[in-house]
Protein backbone atom coordinates (compact mmCIF):
# COMPACT_ATOMS: atom_id res chain seq x y z
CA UNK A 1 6.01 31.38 -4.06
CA UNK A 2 6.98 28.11 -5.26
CA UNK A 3 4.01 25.37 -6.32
CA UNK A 4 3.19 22.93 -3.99
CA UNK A 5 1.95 19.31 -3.72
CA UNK A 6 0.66 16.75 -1.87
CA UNK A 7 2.85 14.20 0.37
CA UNK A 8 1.38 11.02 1.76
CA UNK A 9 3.96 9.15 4.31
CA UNK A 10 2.45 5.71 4.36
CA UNK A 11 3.96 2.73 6.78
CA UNK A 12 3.13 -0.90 6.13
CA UNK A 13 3.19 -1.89 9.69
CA UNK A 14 2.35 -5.72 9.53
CA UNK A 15 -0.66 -8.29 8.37
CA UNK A 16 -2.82 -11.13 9.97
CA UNK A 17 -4.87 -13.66 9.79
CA UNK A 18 -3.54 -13.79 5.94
CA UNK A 19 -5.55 -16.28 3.39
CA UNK A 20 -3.01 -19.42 2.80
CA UNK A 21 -2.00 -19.71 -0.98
CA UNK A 22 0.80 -22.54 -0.70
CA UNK A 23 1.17 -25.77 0.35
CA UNK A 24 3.83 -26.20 3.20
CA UNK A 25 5.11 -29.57 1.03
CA UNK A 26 4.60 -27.94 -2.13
CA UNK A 27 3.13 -30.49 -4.04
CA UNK A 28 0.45 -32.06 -1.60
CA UNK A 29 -1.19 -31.46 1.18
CA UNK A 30 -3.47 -28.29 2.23
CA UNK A 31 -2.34 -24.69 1.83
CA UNK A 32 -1.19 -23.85 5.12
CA UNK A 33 1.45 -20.45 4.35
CA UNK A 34 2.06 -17.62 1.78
CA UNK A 35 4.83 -15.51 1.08
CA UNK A 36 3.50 -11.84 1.16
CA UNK A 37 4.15 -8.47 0.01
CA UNK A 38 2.60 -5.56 -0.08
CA UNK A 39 2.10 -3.87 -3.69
CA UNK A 40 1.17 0.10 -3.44
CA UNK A 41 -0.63 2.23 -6.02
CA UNK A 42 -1.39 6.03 -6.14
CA UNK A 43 -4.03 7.38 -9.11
CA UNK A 44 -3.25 3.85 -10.76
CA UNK A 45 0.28 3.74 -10.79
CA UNK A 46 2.04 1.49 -8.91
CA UNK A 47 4.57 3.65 -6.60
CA UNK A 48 6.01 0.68 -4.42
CA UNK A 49 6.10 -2.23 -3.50
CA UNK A 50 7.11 -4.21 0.44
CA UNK A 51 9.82 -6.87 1.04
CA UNK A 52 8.64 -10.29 0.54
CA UNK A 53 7.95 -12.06 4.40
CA UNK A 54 8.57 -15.85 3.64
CA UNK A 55 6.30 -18.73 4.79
CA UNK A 56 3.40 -16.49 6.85
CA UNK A 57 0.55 -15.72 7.42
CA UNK A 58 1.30 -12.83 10.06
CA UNK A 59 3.81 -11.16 8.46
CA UNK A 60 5.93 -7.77 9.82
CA UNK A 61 7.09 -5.46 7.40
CA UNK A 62 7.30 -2.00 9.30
CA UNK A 63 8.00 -0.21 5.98
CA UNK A 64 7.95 3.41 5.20
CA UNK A 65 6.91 4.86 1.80
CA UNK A 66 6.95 8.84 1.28
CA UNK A 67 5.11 9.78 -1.65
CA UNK A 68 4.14 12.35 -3.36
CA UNK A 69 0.82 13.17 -6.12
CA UNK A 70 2.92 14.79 -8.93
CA UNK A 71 0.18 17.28 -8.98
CA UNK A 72 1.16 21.32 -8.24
CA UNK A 73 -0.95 23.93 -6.57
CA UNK A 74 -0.14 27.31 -5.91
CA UNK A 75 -1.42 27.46 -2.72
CA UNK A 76 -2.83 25.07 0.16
CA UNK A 77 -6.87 25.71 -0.06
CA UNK A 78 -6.37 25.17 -4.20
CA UNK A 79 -5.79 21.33 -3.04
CA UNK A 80 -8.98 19.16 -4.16
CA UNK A 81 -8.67 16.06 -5.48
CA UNK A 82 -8.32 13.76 -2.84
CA UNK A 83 -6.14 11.16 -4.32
CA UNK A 84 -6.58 7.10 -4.20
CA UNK A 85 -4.22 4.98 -2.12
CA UNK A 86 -4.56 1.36 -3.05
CA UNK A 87 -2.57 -1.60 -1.58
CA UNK A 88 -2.65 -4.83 -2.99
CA UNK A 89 -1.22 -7.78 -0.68
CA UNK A 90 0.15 -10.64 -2.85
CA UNK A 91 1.60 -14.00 -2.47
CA UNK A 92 5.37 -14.39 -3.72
CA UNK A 93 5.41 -17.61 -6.37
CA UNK A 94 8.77 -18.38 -8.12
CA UNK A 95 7.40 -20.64 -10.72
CA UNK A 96 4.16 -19.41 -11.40
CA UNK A 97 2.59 -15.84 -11.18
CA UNK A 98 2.19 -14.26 -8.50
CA UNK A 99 -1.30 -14.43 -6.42
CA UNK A 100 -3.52 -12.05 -4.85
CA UNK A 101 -4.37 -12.21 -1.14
CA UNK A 102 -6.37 -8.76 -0.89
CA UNK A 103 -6.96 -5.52 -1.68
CA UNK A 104 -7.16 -2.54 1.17
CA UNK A 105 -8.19 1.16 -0.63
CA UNK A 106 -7.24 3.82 2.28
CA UNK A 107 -9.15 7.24 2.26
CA UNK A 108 -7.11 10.08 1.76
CA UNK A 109 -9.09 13.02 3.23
CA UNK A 110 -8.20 16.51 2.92
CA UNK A 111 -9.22 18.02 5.85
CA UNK A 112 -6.78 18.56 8.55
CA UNK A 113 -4.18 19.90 5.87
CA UNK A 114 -1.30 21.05 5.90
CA UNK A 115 -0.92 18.22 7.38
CA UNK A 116 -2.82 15.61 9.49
CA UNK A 117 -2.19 11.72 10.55
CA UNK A 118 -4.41 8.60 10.71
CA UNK A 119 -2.62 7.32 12.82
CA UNK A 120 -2.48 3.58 12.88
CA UNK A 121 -5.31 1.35 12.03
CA UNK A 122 -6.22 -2.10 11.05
CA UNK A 123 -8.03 -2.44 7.48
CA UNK A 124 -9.35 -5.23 6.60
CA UNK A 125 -8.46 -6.74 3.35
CA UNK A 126 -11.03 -7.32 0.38
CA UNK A 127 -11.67 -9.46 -2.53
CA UNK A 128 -10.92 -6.77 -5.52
CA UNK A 129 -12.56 -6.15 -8.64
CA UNK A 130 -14.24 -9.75 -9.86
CA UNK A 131 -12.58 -8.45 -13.17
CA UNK A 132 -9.44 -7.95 -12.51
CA UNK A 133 -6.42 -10.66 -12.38
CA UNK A 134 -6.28 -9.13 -8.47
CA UNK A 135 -9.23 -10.87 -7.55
CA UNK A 136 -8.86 -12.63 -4.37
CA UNK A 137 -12.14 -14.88 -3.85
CA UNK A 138 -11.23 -16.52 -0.61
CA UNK A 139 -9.88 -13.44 0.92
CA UNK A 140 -9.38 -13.18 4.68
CA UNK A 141 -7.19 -11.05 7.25
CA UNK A 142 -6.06 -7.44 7.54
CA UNK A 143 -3.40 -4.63 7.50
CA UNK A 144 -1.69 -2.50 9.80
CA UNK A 145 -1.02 0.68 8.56
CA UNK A 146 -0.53 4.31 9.34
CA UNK A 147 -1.09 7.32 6.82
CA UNK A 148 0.27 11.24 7.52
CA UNK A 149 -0.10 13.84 5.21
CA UNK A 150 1.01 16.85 4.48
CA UNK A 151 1.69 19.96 2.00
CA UNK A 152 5.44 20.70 0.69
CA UNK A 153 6.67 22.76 -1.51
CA UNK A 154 7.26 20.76 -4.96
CA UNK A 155 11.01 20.04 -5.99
CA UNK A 156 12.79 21.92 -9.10
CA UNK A 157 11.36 21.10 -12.43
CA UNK A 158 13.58 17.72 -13.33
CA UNK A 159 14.30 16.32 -9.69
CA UNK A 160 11.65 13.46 -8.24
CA UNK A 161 10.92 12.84 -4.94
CA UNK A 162 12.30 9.06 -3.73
CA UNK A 163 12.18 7.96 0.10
CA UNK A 164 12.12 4.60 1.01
CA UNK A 165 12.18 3.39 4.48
CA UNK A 166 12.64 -0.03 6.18
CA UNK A 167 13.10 -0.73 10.01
């Protein structure tokens, strides 16, 4: 029997009630609009990353990411670790970094496996780490998302897994 591994089929559905990070004029005035994205991380690593939705603060992205934990097992019940899905919403700047609008960790829970859904739920978005250049201090709004899981057989040493979905 081949190894197997853990795949996580996540959909960034939409956002609102975003924080504001620029100014509609661009030099003056109050921030009224951002330009968001959606950056994803698995264990750490960043494993994707959203479309940029100009000038909102409800953007839609209905994005699909299928990914995978790049960890074997030889059998379902030897799966453990439940891994860490992290999603960092950002603002889009073309002249200066980019900045942070929120952070949204989504539990990854074993039980249901092989496979199981979350269906689709609003998160709502948090400051970050006070440490880390992804702190968001004035934070506000929430995500849309949906999460399914499930346990597949893990490809031929050499090949990666990479689906990417936008509709």
């Amino acid at each position: 029997m081949s190894p197997l591994e853990l795949q996580l089929v996540l959909t960034v559905i939409e956002g609102k009630d975003l924080v504001p990070k620029d100014r509609a004029l661009k030099v003056v005035g109050p921030k009224t609009t951002s330009d968001p994205f959606v950056l994803i991380y698995l264990d750490g690593k960043q494993v994707g990353r959203s479309q940029v939705q100009a000038r909102t603060l409800e953007p839609k992205w209905n994005e699909t990411f299928t990914l995978f934990t790049n960890r074997s097992f030889p059998d379902a019940r030897a799966i453990t670790e439940e891994p860490t899905l992290l999603l960092r919403v950002m603002d889009k700047d073309s002249m200066t970094d980019d900045d942070p609008m929120g952070t949204v960790t989504i539990p990854v829970s074993m039980k249901g496996l092989p496979s199981s859904s979350t269906g689709e739920q609003w998160l709502p978005l948090e400051p970050g780490d006070t440490a880390s250049r992804f702190y968001c201090k004035n934070v506000t709004g929430s995500l849309r998302v949906s999460l399914a899981t499930s346990i597949v057989p893990k490809p031929q040493s050499g090949l990666k897994h990479v689906t990417y979905t936008c509709t």
